[in-house]
C-alpha atoms as a PDB file:
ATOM      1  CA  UNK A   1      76.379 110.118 123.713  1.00  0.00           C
ATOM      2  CA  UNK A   2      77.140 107.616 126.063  1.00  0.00           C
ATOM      3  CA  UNK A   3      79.036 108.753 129.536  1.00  0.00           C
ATOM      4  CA  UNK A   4      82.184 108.470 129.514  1.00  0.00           C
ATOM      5  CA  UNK A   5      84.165 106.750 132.326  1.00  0.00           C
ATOM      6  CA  UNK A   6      87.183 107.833 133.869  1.00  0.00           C
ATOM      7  CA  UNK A   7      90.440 105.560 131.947  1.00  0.00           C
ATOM      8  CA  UNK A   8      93.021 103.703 133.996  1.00  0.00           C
ATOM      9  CA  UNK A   9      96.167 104.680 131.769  1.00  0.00           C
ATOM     10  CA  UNK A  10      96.515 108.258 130.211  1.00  0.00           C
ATOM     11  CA  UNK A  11      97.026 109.053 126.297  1.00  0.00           C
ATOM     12  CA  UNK A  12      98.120 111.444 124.075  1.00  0.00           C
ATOM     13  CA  UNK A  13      96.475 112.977 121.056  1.00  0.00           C
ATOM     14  CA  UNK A  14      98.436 113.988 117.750  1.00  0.00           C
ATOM     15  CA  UNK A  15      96.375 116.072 115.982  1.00  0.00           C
ATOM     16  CA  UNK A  16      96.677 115.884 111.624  1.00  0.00           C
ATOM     17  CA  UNK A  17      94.562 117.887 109.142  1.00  0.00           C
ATOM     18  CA  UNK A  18      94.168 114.965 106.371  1.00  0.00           C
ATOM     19  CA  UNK A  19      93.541 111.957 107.764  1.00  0.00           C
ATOM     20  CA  UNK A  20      89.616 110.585 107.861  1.00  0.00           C
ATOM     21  CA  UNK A  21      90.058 108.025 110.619  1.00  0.00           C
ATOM     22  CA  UNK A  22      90.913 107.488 114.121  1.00  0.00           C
ATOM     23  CA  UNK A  23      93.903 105.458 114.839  1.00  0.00           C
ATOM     24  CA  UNK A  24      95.555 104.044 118.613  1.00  0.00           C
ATOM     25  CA  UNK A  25      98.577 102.842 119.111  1.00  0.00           C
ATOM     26  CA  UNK A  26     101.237 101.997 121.659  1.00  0.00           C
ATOM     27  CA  UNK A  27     104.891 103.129 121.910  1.00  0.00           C
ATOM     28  CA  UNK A  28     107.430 102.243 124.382  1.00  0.00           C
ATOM     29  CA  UNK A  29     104.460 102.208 126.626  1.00  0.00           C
ATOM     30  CA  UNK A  30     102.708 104.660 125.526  1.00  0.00           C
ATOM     31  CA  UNK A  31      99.439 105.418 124.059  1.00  0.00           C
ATOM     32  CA  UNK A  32      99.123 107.517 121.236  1.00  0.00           C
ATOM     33  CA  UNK A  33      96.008 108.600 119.355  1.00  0.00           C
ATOM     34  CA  UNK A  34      96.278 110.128 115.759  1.00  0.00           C
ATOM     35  CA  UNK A  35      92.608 111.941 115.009  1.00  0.00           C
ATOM     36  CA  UNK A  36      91.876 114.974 112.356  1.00  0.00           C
ATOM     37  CA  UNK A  37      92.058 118.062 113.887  1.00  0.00           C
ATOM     38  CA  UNK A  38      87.998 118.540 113.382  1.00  0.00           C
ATOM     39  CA  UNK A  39      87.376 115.739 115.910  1.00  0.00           C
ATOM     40  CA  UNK A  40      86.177 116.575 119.286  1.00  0.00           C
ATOM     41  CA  UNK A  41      88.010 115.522 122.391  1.00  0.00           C
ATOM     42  CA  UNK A  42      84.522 114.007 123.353  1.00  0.00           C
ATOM     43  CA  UNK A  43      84.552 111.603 120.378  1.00  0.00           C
ATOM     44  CA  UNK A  44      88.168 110.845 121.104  1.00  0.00           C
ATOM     45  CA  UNK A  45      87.420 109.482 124.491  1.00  0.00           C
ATOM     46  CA  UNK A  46      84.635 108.007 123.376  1.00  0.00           C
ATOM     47  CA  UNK A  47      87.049 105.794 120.656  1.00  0.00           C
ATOM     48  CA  UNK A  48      89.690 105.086 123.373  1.00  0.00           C
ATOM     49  CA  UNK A  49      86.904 103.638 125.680  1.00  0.00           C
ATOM     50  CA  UNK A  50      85.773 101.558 123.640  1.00  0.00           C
ATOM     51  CA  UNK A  51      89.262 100.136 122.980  1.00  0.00           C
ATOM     52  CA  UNK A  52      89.935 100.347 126.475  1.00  0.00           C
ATOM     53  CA  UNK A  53      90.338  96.292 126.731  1.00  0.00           C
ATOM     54  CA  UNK A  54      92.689  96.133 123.863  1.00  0.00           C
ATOM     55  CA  UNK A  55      95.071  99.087 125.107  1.00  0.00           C
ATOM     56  CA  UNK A  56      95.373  97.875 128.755  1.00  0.00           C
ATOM     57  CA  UNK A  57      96.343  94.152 127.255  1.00  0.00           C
ATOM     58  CA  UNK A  58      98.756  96.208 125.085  1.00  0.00           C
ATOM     59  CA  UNK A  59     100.159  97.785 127.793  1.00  0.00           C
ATOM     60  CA  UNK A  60     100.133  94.698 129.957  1.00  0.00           C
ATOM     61  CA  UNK A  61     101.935  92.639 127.205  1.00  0.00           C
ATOM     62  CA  UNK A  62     104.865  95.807 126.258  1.00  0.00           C
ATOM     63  CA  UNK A  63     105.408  95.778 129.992  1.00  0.00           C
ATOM     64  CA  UNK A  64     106.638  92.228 130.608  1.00  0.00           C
ATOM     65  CA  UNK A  65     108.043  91.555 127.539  1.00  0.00           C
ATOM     66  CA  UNK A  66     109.839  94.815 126.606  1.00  0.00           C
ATOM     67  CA  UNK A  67     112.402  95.595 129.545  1.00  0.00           C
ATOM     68  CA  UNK A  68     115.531  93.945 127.959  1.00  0.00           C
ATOM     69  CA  UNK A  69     116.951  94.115 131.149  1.00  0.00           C
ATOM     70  CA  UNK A  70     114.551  91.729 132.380  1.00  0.00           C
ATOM     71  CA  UNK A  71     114.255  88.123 132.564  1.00  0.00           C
ATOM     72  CA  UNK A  72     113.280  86.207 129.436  1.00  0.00           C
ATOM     73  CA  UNK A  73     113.667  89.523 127.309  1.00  0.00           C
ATOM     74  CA  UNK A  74     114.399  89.249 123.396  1.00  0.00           C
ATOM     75  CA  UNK A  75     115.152  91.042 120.553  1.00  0.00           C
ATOM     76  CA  UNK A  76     114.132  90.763 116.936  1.00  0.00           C
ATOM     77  CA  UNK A  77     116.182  90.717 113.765  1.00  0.00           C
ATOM     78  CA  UNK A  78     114.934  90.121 110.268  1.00  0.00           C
ATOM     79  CA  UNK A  79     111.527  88.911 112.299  1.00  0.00           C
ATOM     80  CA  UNK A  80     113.565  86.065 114.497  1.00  0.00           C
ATOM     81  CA  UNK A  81     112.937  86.480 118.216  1.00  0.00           C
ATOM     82  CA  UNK A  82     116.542  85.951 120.360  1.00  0.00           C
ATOM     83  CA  UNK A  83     117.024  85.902 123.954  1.00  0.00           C
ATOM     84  CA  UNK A  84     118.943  88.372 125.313  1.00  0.00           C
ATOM     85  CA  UNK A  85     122.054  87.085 127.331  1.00  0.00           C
ATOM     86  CA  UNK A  86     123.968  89.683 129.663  1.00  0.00           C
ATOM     87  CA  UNK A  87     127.502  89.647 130.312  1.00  0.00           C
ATOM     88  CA  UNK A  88     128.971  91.862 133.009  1.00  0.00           C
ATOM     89  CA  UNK A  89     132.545  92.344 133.437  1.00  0.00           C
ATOM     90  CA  UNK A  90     134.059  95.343 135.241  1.00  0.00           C
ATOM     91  CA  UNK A  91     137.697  94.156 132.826  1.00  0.00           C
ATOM     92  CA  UNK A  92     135.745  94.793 129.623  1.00  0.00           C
ATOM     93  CA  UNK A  93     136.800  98.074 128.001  1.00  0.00           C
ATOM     94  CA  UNK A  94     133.576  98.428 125.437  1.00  0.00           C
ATOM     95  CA  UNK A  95     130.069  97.812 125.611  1.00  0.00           C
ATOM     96  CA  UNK A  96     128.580  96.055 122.619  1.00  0.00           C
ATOM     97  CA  UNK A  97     126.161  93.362 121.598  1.00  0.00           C
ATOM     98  CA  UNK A  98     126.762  90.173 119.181  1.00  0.00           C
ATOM     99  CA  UNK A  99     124.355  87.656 117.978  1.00  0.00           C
ATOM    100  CA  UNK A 100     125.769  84.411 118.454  1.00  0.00           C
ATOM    101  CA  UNK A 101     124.637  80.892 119.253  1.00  0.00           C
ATOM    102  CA  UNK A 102     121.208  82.264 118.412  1.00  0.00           C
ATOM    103  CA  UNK A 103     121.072  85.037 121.565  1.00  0.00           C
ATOM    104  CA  UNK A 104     121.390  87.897 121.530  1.00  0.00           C
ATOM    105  CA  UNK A 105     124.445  88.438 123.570  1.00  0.00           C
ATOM    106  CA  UNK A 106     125.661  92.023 125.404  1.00  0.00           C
ATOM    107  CA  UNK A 107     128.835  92.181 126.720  1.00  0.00           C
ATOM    108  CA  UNK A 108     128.324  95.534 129.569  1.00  0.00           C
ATOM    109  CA  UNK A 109     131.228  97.210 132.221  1.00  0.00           C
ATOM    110  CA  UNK A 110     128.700  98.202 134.121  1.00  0.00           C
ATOM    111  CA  UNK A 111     125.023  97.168 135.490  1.00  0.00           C
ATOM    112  CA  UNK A 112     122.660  96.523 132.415  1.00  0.00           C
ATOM    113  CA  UNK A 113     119.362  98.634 132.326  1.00  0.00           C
ATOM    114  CA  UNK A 114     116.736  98.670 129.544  1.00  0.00           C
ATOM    115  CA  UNK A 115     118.228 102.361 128.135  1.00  0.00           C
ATOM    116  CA  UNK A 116     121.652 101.562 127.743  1.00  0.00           C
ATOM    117  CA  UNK A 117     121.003  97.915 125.853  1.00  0.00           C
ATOM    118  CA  UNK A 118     118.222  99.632 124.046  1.00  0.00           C
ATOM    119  CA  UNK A 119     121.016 101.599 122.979  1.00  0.00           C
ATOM    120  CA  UNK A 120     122.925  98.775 121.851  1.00  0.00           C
ATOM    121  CA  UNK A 121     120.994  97.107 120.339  1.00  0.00           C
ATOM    122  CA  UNK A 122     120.334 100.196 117.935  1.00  0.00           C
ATOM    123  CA  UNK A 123     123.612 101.030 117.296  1.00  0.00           C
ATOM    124  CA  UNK A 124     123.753  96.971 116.006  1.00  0.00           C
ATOM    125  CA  UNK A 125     120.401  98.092 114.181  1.00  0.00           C
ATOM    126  CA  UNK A 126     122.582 100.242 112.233  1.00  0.00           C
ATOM    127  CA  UNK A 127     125.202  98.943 111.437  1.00  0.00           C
ATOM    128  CA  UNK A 128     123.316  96.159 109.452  1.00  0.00           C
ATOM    129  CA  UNK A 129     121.209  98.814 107.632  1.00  0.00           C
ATOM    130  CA  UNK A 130     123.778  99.359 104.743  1.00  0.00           C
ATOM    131  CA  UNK A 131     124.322  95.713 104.128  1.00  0.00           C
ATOM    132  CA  UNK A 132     120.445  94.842 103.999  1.00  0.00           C
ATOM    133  CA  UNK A 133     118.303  97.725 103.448  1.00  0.00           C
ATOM    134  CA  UNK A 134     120.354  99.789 100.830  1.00  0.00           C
ATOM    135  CA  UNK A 135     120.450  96.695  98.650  1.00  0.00           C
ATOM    136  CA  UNK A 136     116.291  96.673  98.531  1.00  0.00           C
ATOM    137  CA  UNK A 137     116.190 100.377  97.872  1.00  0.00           C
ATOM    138  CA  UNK A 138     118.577 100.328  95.296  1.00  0.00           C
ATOM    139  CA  UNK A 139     116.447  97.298  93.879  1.00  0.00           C
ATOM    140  CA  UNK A 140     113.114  98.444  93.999  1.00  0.00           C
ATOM    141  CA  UNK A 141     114.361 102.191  92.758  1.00  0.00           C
ATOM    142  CA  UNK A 142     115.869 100.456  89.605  1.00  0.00           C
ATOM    143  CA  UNK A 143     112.587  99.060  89.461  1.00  0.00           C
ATOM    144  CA  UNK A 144     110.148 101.755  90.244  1.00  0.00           C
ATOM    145  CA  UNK A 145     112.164 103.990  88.050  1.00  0.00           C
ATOM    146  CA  UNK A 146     112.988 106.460  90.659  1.00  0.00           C
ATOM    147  CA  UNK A 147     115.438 107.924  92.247  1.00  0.00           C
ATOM    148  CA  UNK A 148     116.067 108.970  95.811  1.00  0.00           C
ATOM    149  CA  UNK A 149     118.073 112.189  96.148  1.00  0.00           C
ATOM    150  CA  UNK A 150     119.527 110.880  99.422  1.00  0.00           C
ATOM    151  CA  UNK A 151     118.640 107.991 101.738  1.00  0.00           C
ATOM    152  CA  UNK A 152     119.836 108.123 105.869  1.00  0.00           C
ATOM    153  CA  UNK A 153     119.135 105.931 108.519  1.00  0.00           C
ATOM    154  CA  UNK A 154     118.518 106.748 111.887  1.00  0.00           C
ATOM    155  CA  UNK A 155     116.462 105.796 115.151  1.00  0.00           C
ATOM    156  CA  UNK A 156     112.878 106.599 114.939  1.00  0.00           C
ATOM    157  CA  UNK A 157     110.037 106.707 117.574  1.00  0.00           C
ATOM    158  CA  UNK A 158     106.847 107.339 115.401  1.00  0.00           C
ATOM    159  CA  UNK A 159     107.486 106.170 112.259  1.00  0.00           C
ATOM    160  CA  UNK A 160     109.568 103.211 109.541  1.00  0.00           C
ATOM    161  CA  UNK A 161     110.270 105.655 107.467  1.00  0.00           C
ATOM    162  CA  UNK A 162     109.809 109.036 105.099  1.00  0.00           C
ATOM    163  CA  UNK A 163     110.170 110.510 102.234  1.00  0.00           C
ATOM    164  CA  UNK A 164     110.557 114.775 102.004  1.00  0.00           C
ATOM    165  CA  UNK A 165     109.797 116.924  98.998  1.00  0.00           C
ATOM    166  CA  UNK A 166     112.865 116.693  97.985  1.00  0.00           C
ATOM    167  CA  UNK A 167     112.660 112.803  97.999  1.00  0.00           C
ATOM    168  CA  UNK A 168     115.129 112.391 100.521  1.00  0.00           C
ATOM    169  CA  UNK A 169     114.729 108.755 102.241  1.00  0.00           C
ATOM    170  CA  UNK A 170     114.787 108.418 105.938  1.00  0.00           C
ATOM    171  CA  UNK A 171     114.507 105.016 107.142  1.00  0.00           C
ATOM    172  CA  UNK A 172     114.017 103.570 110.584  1.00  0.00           C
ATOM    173  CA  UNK A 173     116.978 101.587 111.953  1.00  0.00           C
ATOM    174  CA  UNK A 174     114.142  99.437 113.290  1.00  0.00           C
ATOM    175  CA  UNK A 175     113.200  98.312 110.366  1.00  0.00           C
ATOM    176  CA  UNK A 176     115.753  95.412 111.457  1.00  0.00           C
ATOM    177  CA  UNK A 177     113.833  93.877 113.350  1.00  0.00           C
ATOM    178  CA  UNK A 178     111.281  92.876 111.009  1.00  0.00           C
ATOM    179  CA  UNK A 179     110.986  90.235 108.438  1.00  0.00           C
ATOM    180  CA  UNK A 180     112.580  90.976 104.760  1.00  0.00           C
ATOM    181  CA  UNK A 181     109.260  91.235 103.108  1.00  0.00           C
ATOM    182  CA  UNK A 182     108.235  93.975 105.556  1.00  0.00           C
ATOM    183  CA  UNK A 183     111.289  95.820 105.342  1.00  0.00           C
ATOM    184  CA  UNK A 184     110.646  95.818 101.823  1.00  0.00           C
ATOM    185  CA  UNK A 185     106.949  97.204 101.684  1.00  0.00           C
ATOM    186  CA  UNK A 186     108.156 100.339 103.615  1.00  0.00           C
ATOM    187  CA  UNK A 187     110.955 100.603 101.180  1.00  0.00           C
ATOM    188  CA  UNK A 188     108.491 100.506  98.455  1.00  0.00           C
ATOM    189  CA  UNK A 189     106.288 102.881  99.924  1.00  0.00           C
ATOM    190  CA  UNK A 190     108.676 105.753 100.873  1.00  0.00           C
ATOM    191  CA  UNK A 191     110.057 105.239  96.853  1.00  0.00           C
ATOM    192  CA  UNK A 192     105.957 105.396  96.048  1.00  0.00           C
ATOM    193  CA  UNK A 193     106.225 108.771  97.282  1.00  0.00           C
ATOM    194  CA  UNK A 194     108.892 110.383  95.133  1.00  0.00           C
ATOM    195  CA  UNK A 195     106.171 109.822  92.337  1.00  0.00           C
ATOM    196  CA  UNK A 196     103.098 110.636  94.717  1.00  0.00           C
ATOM    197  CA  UNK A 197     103.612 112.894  97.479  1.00  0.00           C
ATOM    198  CA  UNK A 198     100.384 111.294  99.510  1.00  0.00           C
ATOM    199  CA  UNK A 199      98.627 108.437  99.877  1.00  0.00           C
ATOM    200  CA  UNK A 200      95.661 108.367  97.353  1.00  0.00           C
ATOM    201  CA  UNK A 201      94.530 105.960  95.178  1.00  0.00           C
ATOM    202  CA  UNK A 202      97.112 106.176  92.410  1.00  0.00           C
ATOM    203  CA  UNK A 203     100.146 106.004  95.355  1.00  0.00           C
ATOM    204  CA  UNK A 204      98.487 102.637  96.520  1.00  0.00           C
ATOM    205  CA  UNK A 205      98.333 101.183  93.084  1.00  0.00           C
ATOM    206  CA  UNK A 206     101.565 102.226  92.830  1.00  0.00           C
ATOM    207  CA  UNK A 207     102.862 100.337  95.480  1.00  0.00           C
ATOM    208  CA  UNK A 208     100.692  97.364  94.661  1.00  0.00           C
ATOM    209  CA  UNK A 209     102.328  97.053  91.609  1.00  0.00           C
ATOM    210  CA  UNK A 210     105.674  96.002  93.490  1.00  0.00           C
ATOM    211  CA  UNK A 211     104.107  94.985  96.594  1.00  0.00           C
ATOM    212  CA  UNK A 212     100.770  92.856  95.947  1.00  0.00           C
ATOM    213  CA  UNK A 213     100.453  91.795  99.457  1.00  0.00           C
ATOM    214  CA  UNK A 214     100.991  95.189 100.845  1.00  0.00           C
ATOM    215  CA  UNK A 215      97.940  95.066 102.560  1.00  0.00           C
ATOM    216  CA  UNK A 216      98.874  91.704 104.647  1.00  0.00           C
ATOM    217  CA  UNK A 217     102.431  92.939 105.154  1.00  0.00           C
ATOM    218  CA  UNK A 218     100.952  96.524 106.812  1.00  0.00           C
ATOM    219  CA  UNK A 219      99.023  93.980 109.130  1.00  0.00           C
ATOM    220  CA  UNK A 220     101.964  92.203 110.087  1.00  0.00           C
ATOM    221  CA  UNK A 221     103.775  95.149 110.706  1.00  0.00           C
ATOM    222  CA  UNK A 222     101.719  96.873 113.730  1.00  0.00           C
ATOM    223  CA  UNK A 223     102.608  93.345 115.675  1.00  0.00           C
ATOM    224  CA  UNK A 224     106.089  94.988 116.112  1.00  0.00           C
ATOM    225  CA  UNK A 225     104.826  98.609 116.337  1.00  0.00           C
ATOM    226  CA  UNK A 226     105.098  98.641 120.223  1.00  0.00           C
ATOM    227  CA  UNK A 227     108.912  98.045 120.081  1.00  0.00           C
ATOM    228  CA  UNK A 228     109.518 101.475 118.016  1.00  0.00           C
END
């Protein structure tokens, strides 16, 4: 095995009994690696080295562009990038945050920092969820021929969504900020699972059936997998 060189940014490991592959990723700055739990902390290093260019450009990239406090910050909706616009005035009684003239525009009492519009910005999140996400799972359920005991949104750092074993639906308010089509696979794919409770090959046909680009649309979801 080849040495292994000391990493300039730390990690953590999240250890799962059934999955077959290694997978990195980055959250709110963060690097994460999912492995089995068979798989020695020597081959785990050994992975993140050798993605050690693609994590610190990760990091590099999340850094400038994800402080919404910060100049030239945006948000997404629906997979349209706004510019955030701040508006501090000690008068105004309520903090809250409007798109309009195509920013996004925060209206703060106080000094903005990246927590408290983060904030914002999810409680917008869900407030839109009921309007466009419950209309796609009621679709695709009428379609799939399922039925979700119970769906909930809320504010997720790991994952779009999830379905229990009692097919209850819990979405990501997140799932906002991506394009329709993407919001759509995931809804798909949690209502796959009240038929198959994992992911083998009769779930993914499944899901292809509804969703035959599911495989681009997964792609095109990891772009926005840092802002979780």
């Amino acid at each position: 095995m080849p040495k292994i060189h000391p990493l300039p940014f730390t990690y953590r490991v999240i250890r799962k009994p059934h999955i077959k592959h290694l997978y990195i990723r980055i959250r709110d700055g963060k690097v994460l690696v999912t492995a089995n739990t068979g798989v020695s902390k020597e081959h785990i290093e050994e992975f993140v080295g050798s993605k050690q260019t693609w994590v610190q450009k990760q990091l590099s990239s999340t850094t400038q562009k994800y402080d919404l406090a910060q100049r030239d910050a945006q948000i997404y909706l629906l997979g349209d990038a706004y510019p955030v616009r701040l508006y501090s005035d000690a008068s105004q009684t309520k903090a809250m945050m409007r798109i309009e003239d195509r920013t996004a525009s925060f209206y703060l009492p106080h000094t903005a920092t990246h927590e408290r519009l983060l904030s914002l910005r999810d409680a917008y999140y869900r407030s839109l969820c009921p309007e466009i996400i419950t209309p796609l799972v009621e679709k695709y359920a009428k379609e799939m021929r399922c039925s979700p005991d119970k769906v909930t949104y809320r504010r997720n750092k790991s994952r779009w969504g999830s379905c229990s074993a009692r097919n209850r639906l819990s979405l990501n308010t997140r799932l906002m900020m991506l394009p329709e089509p993407m919001i759509s696979y995931v809804v798909i794919h949690e209502l796959a699972h009240i038929t198959h409770k994992n992911h083998a090959t009769a779930f993914w046909l499944l899901v292809e059936k509804y969703c035959p680009d599911y495989r681009v649309l997964r792609r095109g979801i990891r772009a926005f997998e840092s802002f979780l």
